[in-house]
PDB file of N, CA and C in Angstrom:
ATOM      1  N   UNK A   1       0.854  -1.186   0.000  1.00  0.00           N
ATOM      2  CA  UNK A   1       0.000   0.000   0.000  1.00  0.00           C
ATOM      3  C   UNK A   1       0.888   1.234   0.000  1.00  0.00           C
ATOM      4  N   UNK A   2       0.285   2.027  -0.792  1.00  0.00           N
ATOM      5  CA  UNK A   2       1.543   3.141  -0.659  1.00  0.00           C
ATOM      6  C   UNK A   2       1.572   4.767   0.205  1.00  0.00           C
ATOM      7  N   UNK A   3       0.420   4.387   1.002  1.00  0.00           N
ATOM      8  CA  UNK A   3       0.411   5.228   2.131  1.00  0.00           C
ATOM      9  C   UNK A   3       0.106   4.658   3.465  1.00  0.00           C
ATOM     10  N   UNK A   4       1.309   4.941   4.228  1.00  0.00           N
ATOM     11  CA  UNK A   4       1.078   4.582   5.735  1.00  0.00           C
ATOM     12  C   UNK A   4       1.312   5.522   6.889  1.00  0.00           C
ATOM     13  N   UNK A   5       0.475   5.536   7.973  1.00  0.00           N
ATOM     14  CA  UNK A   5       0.064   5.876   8.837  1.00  0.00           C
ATOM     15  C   UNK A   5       1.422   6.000   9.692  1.00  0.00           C
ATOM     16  N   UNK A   6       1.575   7.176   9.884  1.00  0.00           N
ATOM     17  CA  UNK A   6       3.037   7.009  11.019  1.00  0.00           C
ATOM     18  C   UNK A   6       2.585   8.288  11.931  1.00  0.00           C
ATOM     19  N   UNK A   7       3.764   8.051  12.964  1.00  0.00           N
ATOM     20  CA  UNK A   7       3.408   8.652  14.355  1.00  0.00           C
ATOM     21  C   UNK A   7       3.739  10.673  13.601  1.00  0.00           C
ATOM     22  N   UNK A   8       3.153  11.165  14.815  1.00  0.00           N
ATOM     23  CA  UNK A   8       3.274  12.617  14.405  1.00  0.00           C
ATOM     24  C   UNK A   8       4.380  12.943  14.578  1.00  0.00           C
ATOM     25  N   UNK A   9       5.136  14.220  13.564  1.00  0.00           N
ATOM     26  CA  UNK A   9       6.001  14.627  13.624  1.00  0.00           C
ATOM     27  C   UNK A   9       6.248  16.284  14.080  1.00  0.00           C
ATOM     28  N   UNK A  10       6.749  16.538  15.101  1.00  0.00           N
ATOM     29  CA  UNK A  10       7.291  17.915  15.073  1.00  0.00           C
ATOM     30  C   UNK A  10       8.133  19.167  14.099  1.00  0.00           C
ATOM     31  N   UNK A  11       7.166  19.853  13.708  1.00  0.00           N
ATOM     32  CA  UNK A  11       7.563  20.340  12.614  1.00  0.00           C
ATOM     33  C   UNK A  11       7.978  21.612  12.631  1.00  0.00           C
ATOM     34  N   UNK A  12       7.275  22.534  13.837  1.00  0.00           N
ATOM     35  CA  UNK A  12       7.754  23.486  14.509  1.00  0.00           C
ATOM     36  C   UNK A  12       7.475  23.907  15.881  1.00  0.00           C
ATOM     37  N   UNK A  13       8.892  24.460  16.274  1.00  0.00           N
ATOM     38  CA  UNK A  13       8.915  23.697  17.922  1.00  0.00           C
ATOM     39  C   UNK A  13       8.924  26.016  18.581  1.00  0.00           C
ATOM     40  N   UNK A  14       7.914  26.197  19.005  1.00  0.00           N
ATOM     41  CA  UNK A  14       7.765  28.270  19.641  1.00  0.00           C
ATOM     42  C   UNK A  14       7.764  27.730  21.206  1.00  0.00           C
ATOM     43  N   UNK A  15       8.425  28.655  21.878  1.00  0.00           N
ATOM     44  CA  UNK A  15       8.220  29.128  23.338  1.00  0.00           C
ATOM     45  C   UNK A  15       8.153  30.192  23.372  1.00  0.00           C
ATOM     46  N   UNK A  16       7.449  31.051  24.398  1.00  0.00           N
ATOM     47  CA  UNK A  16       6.710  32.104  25.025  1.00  0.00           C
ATOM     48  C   UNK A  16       8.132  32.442  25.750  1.00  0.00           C
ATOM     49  N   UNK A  17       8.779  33.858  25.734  1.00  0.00           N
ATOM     50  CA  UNK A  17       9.804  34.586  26.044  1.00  0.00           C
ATOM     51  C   UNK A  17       9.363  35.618  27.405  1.00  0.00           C
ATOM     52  N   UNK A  18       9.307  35.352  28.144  1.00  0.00           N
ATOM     53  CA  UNK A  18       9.118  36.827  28.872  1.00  0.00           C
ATOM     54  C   UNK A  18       9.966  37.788  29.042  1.00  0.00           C
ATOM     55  N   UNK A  19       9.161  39.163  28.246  1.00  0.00           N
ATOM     56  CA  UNK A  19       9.867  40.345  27.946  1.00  0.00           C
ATOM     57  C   UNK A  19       8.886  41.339  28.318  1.00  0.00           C
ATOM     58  N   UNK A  20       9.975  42.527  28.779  1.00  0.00           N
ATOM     59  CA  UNK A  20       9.684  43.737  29.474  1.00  0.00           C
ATOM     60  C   UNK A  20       9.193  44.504  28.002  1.00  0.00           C
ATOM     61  N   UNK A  21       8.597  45.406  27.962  1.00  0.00           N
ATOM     62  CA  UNK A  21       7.822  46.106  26.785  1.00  0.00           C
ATOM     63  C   UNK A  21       7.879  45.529  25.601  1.00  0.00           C
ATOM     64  N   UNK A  22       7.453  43.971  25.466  1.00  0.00           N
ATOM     65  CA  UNK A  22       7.096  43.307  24.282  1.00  0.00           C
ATOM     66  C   UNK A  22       5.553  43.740  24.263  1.00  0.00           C
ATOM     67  N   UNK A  23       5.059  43.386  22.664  1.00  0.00           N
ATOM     68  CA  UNK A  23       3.791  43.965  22.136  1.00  0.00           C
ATOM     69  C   UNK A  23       3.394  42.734  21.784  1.00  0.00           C
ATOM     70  N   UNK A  24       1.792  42.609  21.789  1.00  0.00           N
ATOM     71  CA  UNK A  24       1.159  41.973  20.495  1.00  0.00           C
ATOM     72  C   UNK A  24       1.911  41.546  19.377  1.00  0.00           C
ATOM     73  N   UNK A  25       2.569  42.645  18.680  1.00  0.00           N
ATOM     74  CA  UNK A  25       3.003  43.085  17.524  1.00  0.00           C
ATOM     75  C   UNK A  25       4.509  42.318  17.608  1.00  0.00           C
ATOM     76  N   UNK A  26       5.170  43.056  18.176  1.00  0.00           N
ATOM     77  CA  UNK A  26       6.309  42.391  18.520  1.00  0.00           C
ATOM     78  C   UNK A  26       6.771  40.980  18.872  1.00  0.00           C
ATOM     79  N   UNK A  27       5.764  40.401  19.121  1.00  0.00           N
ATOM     80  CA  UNK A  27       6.057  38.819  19.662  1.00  0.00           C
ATOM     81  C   UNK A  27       5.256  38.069  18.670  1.00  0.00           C
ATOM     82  N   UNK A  28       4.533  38.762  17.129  1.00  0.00           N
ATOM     83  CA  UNK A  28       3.770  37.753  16.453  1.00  0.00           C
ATOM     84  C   UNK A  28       4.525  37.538  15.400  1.00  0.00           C
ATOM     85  N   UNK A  29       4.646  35.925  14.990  1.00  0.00           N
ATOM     86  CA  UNK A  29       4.877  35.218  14.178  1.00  0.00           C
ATOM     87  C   UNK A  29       4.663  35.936  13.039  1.00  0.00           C
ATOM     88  N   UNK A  30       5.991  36.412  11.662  1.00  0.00           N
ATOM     89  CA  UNK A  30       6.275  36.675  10.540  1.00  0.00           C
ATOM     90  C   UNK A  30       6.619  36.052   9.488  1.00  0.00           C
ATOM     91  N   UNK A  31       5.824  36.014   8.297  1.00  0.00           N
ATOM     92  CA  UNK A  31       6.234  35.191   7.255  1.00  0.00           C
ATOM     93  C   UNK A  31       7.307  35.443   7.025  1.00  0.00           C
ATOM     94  N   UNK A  32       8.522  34.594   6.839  1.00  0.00           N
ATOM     95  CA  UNK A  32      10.020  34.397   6.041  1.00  0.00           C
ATOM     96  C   UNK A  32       9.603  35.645   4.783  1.00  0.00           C
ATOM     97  N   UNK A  33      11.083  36.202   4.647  1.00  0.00           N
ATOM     98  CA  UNK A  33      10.629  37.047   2.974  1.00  0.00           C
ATOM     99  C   UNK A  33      10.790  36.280   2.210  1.00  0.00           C
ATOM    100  N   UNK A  34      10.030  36.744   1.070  1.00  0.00           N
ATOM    101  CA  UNK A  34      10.118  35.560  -0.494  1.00  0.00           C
ATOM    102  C   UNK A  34      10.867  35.623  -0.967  1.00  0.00           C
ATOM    103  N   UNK A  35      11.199  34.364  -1.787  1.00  0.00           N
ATOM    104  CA  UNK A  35      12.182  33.763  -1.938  1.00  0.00           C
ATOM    105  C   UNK A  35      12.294  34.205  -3.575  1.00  0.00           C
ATOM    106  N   UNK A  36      13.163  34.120  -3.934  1.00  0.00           N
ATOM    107  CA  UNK A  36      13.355  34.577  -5.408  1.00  0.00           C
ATOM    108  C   UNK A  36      12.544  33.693  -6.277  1.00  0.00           C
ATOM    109  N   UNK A  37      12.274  32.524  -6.152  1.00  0.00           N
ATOM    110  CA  UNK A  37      11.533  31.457  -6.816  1.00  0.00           C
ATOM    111  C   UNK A  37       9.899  31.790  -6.952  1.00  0.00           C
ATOM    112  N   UNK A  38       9.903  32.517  -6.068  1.00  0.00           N
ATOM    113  CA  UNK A  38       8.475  32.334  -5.670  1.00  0.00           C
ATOM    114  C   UNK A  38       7.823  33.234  -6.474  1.00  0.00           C
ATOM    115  N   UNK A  39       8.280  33.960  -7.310  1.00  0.00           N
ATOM    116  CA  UNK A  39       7.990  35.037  -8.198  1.00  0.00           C
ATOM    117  C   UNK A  39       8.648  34.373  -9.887  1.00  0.00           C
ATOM    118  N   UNK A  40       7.692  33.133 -10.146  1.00  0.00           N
ATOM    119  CA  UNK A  40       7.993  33.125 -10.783  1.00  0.00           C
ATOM    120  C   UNK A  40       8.186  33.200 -12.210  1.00  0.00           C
ATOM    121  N   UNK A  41       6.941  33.969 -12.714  1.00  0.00           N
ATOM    122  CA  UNK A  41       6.697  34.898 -13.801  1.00  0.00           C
ATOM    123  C   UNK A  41       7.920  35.240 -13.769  1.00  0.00           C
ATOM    124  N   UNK A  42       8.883  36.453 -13.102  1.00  0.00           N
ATOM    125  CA  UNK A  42       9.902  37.414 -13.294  1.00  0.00           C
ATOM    126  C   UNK A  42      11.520  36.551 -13.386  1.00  0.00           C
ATOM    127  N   UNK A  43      11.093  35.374 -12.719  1.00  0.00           N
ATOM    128  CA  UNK A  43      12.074  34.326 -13.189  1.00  0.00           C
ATOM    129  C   UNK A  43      12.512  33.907 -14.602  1.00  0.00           C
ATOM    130  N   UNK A  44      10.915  33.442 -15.235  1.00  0.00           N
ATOM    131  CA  UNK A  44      10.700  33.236 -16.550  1.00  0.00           C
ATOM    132  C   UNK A  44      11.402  34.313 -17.045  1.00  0.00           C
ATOM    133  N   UNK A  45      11.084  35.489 -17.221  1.00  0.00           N
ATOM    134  CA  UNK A  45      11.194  36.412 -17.828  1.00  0.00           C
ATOM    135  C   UNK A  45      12.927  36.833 -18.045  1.00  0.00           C
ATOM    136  N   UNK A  46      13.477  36.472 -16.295  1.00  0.00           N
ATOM    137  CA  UNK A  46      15.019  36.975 -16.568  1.00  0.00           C
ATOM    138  C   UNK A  46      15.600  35.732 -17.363  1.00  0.00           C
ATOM    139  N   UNK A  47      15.060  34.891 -17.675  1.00  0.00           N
ATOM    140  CA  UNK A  47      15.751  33.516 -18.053  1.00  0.00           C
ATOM    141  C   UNK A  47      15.858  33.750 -19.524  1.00  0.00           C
ATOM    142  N   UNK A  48      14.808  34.134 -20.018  1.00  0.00           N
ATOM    143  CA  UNK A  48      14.417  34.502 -21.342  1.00  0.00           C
ATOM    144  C   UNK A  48      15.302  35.456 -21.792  1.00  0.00           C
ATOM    145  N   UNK A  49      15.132  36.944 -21.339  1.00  0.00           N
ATOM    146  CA  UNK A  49      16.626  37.913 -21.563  1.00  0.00           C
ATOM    147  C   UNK A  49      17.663  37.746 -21.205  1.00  0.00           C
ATOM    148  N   UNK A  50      18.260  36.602 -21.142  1.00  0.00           N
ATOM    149  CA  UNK A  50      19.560  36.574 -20.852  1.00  0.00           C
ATOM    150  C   UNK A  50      19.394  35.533 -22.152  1.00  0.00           C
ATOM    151  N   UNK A  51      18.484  34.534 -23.213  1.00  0.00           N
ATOM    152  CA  UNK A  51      19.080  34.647 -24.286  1.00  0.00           C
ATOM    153  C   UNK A  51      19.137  35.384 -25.439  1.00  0.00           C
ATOM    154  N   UNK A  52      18.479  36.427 -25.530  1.00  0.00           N
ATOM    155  CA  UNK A  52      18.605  37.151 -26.215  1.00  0.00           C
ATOM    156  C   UNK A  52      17.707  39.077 -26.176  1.00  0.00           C
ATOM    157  N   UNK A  53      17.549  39.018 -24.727  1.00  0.00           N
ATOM    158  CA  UNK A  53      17.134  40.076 -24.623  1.00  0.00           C
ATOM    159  C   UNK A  53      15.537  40.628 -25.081  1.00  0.00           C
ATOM    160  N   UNK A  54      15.299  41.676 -25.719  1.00  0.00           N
ATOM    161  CA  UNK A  54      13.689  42.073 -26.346  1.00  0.00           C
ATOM    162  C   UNK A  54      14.388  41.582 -27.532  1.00  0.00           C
ATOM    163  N   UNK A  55      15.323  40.627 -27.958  1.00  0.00           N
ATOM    164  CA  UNK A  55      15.217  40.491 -29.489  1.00  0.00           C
ATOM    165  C   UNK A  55      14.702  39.044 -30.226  1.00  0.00           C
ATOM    166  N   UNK A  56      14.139  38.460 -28.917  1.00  0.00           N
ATOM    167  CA  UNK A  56      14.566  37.324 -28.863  1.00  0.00           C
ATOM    168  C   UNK A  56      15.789  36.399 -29.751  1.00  0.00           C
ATOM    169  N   UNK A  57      15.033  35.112 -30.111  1.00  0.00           N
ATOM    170  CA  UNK A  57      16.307  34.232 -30.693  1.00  0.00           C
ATOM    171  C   UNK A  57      16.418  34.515 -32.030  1.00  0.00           C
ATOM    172  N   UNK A  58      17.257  35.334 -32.375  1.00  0.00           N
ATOM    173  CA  UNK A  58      17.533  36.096 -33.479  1.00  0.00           C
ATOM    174  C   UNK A  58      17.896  35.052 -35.008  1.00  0.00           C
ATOM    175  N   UNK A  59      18.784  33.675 -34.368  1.00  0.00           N
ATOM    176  CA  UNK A  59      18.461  32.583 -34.957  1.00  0.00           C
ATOM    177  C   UNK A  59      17.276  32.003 -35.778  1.00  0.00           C
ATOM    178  N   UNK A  60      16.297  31.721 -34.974  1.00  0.00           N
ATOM    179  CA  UNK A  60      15.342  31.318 -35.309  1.00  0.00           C
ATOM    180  C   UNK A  60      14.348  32.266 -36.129  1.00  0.00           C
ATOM    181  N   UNK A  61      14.388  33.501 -36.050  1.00  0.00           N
ATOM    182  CA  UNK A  61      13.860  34.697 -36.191  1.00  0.00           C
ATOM    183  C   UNK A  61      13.977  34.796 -38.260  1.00  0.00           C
ATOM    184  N   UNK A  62      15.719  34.360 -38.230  1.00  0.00           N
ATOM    185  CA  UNK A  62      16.448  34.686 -39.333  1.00  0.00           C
ATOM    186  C   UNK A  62      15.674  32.925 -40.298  1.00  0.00           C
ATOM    187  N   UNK A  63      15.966  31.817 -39.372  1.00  0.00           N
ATOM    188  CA  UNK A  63      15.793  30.995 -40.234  1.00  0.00           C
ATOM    189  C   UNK A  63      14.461  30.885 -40.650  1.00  0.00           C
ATOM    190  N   UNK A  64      13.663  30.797 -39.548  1.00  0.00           N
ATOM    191  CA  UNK A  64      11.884  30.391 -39.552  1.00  0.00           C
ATOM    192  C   UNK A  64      11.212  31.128 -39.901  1.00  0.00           C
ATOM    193  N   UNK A  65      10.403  30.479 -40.988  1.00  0.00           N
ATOM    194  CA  UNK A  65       9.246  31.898 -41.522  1.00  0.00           C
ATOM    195  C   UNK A  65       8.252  31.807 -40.198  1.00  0.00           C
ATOM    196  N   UNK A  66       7.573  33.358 -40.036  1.00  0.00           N
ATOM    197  CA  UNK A  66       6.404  34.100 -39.287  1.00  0.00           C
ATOM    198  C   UNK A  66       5.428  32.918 -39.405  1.00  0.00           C
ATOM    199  N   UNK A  67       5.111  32.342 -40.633  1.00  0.00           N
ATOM    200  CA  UNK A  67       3.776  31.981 -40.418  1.00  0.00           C
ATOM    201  C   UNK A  67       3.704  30.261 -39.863  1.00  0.00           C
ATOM    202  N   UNK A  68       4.982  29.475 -40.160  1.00  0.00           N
ATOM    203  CA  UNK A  68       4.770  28.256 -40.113  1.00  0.00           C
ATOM    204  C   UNK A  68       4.393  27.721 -38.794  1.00  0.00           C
ATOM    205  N   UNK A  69       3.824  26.621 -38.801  1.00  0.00           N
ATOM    206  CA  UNK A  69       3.344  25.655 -37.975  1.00  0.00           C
ATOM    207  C   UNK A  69       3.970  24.376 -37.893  1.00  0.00           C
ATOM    208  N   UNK A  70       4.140  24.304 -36.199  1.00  0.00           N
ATOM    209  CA  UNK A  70       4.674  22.453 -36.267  1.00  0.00           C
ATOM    210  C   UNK A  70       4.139  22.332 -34.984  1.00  0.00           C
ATOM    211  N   UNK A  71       4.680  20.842 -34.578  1.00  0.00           N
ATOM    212  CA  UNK A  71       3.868  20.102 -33.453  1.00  0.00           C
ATOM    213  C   UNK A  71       5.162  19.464 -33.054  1.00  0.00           C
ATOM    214  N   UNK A  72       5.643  19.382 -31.510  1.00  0.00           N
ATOM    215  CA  UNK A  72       6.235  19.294 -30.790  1.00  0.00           C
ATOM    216  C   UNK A  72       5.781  18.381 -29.856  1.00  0.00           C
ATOM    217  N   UNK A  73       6.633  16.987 -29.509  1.00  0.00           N
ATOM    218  CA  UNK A  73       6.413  16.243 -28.027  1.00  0.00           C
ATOM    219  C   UNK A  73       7.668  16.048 -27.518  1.00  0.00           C
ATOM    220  N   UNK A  74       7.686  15.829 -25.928  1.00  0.00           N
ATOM    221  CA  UNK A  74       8.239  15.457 -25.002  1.00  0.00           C
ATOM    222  C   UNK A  74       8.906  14.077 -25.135  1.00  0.00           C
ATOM    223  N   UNK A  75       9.457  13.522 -25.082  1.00  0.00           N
ATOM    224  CA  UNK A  75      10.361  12.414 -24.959  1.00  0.00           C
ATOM    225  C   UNK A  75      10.552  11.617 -23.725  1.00  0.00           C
ATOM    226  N   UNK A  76      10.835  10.832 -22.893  1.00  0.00           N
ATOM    227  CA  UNK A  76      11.031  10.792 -21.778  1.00  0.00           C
ATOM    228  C   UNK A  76      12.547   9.900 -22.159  1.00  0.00           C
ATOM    229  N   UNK A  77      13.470  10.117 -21.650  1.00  0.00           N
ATOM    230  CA  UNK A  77      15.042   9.579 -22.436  1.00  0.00           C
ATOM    231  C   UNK A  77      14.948   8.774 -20.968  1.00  0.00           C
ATOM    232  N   UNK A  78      13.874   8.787 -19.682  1.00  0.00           N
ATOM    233  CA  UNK A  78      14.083   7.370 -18.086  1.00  0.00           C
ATOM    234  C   UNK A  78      12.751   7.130 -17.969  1.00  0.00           C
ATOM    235  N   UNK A  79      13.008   6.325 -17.212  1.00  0.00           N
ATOM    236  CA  UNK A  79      11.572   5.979 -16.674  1.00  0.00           C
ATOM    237  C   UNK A  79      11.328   7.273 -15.365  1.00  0.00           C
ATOM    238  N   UNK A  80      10.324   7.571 -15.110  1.00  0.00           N
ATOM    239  CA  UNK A  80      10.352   8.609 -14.078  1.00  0.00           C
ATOM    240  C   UNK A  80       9.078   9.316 -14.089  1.00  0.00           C
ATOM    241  N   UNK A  81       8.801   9.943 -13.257  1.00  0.00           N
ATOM    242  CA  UNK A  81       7.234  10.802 -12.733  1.00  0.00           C
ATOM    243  C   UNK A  81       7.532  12.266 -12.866  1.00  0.00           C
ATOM    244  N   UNK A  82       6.136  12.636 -14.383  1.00  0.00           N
ATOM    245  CA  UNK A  82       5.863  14.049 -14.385  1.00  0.00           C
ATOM    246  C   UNK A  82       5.870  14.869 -13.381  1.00  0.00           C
ATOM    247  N   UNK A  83       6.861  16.579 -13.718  1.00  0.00           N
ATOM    248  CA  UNK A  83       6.843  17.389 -13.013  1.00  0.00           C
ATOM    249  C   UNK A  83       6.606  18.310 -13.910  1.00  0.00           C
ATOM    250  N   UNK A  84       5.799  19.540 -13.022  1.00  0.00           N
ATOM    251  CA  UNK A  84       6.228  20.694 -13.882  1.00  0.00           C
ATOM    252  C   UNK A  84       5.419  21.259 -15.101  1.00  0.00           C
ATOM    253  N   UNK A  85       4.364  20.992 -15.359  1.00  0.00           N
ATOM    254  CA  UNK A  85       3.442  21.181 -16.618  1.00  0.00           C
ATOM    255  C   UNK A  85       2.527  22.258 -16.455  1.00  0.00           C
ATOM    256  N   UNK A  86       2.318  22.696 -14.880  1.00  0.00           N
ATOM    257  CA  UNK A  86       1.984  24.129 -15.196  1.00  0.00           C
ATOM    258  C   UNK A  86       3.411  25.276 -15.389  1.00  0.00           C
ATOM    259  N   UNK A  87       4.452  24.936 -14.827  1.00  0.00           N
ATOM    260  CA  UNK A  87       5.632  25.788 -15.020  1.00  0.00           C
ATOM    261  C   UNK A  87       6.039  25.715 -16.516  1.00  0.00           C
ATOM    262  N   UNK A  88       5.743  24.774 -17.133  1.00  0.00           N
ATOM    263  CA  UNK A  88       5.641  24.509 -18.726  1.00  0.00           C
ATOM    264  C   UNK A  88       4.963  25.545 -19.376  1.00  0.00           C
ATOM    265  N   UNK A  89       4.063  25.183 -18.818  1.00  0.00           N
ATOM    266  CA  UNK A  89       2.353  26.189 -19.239  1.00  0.00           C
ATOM    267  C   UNK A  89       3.105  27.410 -19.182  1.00  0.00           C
ATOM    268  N   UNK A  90       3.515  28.138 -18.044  1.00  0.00           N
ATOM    269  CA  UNK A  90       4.047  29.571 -17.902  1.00  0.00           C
ATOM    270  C   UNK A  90       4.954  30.097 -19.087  1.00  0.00           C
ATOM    271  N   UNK A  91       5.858  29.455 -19.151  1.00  0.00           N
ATOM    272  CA  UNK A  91       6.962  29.370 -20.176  1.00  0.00           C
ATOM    273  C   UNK A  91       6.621  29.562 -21.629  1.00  0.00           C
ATOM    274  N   UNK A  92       5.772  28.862 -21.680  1.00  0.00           N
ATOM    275  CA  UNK A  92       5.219  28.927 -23.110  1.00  0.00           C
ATOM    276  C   UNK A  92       4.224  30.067 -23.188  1.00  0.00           C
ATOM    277  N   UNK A  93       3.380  30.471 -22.678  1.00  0.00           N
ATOM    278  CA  UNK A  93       2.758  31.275 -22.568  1.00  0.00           C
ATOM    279  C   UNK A  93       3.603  32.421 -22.327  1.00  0.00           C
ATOM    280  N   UNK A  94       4.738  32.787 -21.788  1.00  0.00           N
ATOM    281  CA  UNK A  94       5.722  33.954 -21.698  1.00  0.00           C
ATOM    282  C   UNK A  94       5.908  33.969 -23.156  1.00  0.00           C
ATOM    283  N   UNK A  95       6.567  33.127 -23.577  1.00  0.00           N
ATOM    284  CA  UNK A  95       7.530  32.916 -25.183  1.00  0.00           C
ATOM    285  C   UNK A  95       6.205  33.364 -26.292  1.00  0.00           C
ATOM    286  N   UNK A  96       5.064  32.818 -26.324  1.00  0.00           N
ATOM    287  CA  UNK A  96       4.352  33.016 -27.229  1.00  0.00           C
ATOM    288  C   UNK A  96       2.869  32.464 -26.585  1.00  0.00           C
ATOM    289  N   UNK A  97       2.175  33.756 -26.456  1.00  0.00           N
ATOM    290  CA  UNK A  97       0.607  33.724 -25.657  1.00  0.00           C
ATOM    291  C   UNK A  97      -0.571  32.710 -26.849  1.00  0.00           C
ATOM    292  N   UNK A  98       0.152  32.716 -28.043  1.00  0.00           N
ATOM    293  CA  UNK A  98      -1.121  32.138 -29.036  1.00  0.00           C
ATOM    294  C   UNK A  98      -0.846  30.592 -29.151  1.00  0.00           C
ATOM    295  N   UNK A  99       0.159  30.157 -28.661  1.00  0.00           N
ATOM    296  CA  UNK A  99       0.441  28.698 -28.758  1.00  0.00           C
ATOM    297  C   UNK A  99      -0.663  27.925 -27.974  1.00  0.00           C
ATOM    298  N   UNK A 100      -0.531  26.742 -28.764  1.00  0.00           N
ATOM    299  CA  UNK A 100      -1.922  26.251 -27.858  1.00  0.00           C
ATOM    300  C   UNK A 100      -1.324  24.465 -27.755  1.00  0.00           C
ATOM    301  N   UNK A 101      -1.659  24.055 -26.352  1.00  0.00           N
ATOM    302  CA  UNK A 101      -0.824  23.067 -25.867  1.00  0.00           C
ATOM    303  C   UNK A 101      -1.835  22.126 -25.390  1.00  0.00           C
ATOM    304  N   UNK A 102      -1.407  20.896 -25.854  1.00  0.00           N
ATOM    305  CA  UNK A 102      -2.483  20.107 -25.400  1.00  0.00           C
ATOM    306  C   UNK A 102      -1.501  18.790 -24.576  1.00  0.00           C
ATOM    307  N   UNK A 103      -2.096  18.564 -23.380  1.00  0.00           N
ATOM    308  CA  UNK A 103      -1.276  17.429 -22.889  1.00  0.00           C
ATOM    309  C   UNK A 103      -1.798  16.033 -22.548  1.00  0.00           C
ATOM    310  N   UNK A 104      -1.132  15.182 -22.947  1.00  0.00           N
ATOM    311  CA  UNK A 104      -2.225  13.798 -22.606  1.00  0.00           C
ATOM    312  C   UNK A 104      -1.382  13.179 -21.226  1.00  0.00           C
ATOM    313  N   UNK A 105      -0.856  13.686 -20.174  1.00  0.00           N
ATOM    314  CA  UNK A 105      -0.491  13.665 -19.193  1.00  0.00           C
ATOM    315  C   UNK A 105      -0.565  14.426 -17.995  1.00  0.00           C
ATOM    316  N   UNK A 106      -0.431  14.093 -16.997  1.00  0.00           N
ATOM    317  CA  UNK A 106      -0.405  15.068 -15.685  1.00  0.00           C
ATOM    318  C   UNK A 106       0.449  15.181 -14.738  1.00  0.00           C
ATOM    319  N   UNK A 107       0.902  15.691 -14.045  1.00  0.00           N
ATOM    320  CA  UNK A 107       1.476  16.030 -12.722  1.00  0.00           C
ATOM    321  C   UNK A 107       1.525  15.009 -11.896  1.00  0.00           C
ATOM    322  N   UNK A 108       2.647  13.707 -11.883  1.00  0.00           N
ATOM    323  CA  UNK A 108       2.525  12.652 -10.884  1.00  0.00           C
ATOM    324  C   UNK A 108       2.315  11.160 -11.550  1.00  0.00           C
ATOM    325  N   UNK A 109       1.656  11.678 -12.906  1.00  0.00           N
ATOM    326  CA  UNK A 109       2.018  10.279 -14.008  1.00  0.00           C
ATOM    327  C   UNK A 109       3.413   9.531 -14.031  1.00  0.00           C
ATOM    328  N   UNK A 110       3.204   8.733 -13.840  1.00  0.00           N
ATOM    329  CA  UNK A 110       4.515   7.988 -14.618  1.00  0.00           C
ATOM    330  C   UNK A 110       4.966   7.865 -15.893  1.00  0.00           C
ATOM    331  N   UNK A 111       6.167   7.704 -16.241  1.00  0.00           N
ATOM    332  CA  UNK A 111       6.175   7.958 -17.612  1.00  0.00           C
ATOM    333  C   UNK A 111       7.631   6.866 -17.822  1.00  0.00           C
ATOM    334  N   UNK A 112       7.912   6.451 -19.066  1.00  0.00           N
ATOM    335  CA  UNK A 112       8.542   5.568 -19.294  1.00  0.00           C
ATOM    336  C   UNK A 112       9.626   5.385 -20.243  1.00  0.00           C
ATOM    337  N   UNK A 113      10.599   5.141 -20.850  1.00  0.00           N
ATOM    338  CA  UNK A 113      11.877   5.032 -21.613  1.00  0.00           C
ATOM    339  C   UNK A 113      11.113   4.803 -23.259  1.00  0.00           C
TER     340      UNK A 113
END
């Protein structure tokens, strides 16, 4: 079975400090600041200008005509479990909003050689 029942774990361990002109305010629990990841639209985005800036891939630009069309799949080169297909989604949708993606997989599938 591939879920089992185990004892509870301590995951975060607070004690109560006694302090002379502590506040409400002062003694309440603060979210960590965000993490660079966590923004990750602006991730996409620096990943993208660093290959080629607002010009994009100037390559492809030069070889590929404007209008053509093709169809693209994934490969799996191991055996191993989908990740990542809405961060896919983002990506592609950064690069080009009219592409249209269809997936016959999900998040947690297995997938095979």
């Amino acid at each position: 079975h591939p879920y089992a029942i185990t004892a509870p774990k301590l995951v975060v361990k607070m004690s109560a400090i006694a302090t002379r002109n502590a506040t409400v305010e002062s003694l309440a629990v603060k979210a960590p600041p965000a993490h660079p990841t966590y923004d990750l639209k602006g991730v996409i985005q620096l990943a993208l200008s660093e290959d080629a800036g607002d010009l994009g891939d100037v390559t492809c630009k030069a070889t590929i005509p404007v209008d053509m069309e093709s169809e693209a799949h994934f490969l799996a080169k191991e055996d191993g479990i989908v990740a990542g297909i809405a961060l896919a989604e983002m990506i592609f949708t950064e690069v080009d909003p009219s592409l249209k993606v269809e997936w016959s997989i999900k998040d947690g599938d297995k997938v095979h050689k």
